[in-house]
N, C-alpha and C. Protein backbone atom coordinates (compact mmCIF):
# COMPACT_ATOMS: atom_id res chain seq x y z
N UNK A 1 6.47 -7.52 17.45
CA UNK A 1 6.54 -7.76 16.02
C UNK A 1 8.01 -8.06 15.69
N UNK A 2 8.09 -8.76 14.82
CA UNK A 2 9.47 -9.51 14.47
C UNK A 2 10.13 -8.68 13.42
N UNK A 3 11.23 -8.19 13.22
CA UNK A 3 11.90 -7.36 12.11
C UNK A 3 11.41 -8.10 10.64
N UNK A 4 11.04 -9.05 10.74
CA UNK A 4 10.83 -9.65 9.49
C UNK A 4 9.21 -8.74 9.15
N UNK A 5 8.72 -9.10 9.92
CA UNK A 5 7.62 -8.39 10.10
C UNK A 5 6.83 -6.83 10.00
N UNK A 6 8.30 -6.41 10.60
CA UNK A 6 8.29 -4.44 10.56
C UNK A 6 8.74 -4.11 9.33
N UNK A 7 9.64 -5.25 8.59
CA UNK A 7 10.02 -5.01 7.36
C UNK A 7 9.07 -5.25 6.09
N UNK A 8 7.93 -6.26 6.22
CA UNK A 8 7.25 -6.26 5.41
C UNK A 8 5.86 -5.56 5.38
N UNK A 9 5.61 -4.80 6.75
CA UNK A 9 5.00 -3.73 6.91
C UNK A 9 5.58 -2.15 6.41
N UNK A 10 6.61 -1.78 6.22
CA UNK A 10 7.16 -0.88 5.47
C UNK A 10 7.00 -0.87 4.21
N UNK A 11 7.60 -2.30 3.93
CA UNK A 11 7.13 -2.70 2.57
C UNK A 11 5.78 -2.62 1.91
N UNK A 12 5.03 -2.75 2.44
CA UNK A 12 3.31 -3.02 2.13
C UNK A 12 3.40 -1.72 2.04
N UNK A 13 3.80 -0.44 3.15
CA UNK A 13 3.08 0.98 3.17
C UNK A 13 4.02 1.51 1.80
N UNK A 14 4.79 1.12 1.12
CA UNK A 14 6.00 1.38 0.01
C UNK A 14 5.01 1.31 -1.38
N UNK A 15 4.47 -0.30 -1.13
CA UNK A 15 3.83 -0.43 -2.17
C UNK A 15 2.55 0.10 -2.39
N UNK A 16 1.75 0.42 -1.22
CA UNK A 16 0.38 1.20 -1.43
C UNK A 16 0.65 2.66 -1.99
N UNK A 17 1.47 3.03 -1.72
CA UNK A 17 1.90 4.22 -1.68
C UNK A 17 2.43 4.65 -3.02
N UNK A 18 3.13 3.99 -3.67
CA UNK A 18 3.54 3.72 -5.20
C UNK A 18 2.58 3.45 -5.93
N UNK A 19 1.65 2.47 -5.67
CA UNK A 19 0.77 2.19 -6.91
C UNK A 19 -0.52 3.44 -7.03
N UNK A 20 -0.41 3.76 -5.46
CA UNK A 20 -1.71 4.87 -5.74
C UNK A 20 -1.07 6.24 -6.42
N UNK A 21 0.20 6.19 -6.06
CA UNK A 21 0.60 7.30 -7.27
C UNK A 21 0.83 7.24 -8.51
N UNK A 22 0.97 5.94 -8.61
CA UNK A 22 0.68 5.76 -10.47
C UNK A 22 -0.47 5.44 -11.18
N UNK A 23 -1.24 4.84 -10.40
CA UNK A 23 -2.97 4.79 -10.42
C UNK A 23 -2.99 6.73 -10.61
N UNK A 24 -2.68 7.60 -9.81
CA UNK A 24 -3.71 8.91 -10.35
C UNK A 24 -2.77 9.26 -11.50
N UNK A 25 -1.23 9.52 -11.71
CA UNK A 25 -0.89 9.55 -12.72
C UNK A 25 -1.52 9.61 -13.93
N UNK A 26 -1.59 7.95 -14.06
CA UNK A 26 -2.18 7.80 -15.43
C UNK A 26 -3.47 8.02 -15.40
N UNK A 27 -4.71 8.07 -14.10
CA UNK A 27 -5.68 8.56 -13.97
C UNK A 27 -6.15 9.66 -14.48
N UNK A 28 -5.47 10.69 -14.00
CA UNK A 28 -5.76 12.46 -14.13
C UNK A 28 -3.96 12.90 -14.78
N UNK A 29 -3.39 12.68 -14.95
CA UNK A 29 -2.16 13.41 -15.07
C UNK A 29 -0.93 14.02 -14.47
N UNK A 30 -1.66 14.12 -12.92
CA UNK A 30 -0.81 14.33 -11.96
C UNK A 30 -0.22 12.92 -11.00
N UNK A 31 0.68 13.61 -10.16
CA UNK A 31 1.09 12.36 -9.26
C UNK A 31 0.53 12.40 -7.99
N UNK A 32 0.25 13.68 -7.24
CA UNK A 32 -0.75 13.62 -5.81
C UNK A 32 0.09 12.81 -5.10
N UNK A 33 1.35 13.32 -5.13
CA UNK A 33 1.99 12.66 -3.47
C UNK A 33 2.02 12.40 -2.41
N UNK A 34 1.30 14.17 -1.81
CA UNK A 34 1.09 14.25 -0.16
C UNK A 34 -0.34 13.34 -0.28
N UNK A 35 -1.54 13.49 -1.18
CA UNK A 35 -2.57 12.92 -1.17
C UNK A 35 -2.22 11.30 -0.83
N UNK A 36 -1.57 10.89 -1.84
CA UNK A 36 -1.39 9.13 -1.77
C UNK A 36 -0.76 8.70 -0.15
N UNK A 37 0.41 9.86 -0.11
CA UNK A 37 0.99 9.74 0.86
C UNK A 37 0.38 9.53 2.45
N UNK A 38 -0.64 10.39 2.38
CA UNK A 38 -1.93 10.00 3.55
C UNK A 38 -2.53 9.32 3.55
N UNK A 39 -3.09 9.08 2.08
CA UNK A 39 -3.76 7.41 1.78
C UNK A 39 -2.72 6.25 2.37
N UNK A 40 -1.76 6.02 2.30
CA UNK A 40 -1.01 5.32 2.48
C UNK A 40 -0.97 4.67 3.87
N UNK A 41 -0.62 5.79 4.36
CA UNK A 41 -0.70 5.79 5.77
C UNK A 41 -1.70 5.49 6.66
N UNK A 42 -3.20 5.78 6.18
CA UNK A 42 -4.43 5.32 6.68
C UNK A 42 -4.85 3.87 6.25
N UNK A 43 -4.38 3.26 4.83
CA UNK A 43 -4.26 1.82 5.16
C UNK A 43 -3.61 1.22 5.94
N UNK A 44 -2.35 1.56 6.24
CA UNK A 44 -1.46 0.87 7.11
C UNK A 44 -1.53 1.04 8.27
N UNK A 45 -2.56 2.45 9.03
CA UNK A 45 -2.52 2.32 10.31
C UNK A 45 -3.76 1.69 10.44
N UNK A 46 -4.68 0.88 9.27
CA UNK A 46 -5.89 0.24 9.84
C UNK A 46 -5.55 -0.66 10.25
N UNK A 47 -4.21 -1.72 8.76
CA UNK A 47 -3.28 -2.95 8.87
C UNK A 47 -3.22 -3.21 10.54
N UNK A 48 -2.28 -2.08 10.87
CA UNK A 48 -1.54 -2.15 11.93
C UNK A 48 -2.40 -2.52 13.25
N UNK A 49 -3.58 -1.74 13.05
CA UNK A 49 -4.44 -1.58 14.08
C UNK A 49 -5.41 -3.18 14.03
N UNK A 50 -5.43 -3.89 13.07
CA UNK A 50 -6.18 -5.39 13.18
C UNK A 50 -5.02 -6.41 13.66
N UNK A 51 -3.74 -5.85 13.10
CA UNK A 51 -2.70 -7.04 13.53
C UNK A 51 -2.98 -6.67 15.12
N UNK A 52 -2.84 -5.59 15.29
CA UNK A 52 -2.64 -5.47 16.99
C UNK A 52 -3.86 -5.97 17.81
N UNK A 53 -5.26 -5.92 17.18
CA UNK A 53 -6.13 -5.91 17.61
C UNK A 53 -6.24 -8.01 17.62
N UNK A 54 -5.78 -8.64 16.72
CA UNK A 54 -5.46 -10.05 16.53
C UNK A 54 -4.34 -10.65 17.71
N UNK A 55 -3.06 -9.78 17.58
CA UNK A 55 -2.14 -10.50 18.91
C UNK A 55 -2.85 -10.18 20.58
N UNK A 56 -3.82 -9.27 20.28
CA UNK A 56 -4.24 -9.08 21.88
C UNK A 56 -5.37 -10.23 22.05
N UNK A 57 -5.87 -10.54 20.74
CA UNK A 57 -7.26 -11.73 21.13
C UNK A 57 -6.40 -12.74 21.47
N UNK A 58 -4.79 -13.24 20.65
CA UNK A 58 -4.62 -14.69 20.61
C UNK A 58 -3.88 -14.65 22.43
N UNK A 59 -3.43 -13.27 22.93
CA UNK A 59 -2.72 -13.29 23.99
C UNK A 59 -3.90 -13.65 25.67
N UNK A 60 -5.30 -13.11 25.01
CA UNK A 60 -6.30 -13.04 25.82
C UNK A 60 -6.95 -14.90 25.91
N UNK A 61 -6.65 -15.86 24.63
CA UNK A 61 -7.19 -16.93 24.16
C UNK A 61 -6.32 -17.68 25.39
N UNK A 62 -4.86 -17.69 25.03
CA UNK A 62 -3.69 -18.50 25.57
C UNK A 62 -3.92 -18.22 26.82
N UNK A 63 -4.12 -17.06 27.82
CA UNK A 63 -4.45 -17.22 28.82
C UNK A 63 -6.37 -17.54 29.33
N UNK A 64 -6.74 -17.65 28.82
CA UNK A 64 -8.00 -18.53 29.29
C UNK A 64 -7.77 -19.95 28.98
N UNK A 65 -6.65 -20.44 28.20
CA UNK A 65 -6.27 -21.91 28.29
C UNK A 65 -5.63 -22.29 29.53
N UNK A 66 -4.69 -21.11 29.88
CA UNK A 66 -3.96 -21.72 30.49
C UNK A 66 -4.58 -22.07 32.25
N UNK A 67 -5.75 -21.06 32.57
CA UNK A 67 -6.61 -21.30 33.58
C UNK A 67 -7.53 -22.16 33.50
């Protein structure tokens, strides 16, 4: 993964992570940090887990071309 890349994956887990705490905020009244904070993290390790699961198909594709 390219720093450009790790950077806008930080970014993404920044922003899930922010809006779901202002989503319950104004929801219920509270902010639920550690809550969002795990939410957060379980989108981004799904993210993480399709990007990875995508560079291993295109790495598996390129070599059945290349045979």
């Amino acid at each position: 993964m390219t720093i450009f890349g790790k950077c806008l994956y930080i970014a993404f887990f920044i922003i899930v992570f922010l809006f779901t705490t202002i989503w319950n905020y104004f929801n219920s009244g509270h902010w639920a940090l550690l809550e969002n904070l795990f939410f957060a993290f379980w989108v981004a390790s799904f993210l993480f887990m399709a990007l990875l699961l995508r560079s291993k198909k295109d790495e598996s594709e390129k070599a059945d071309n290349r045979s």
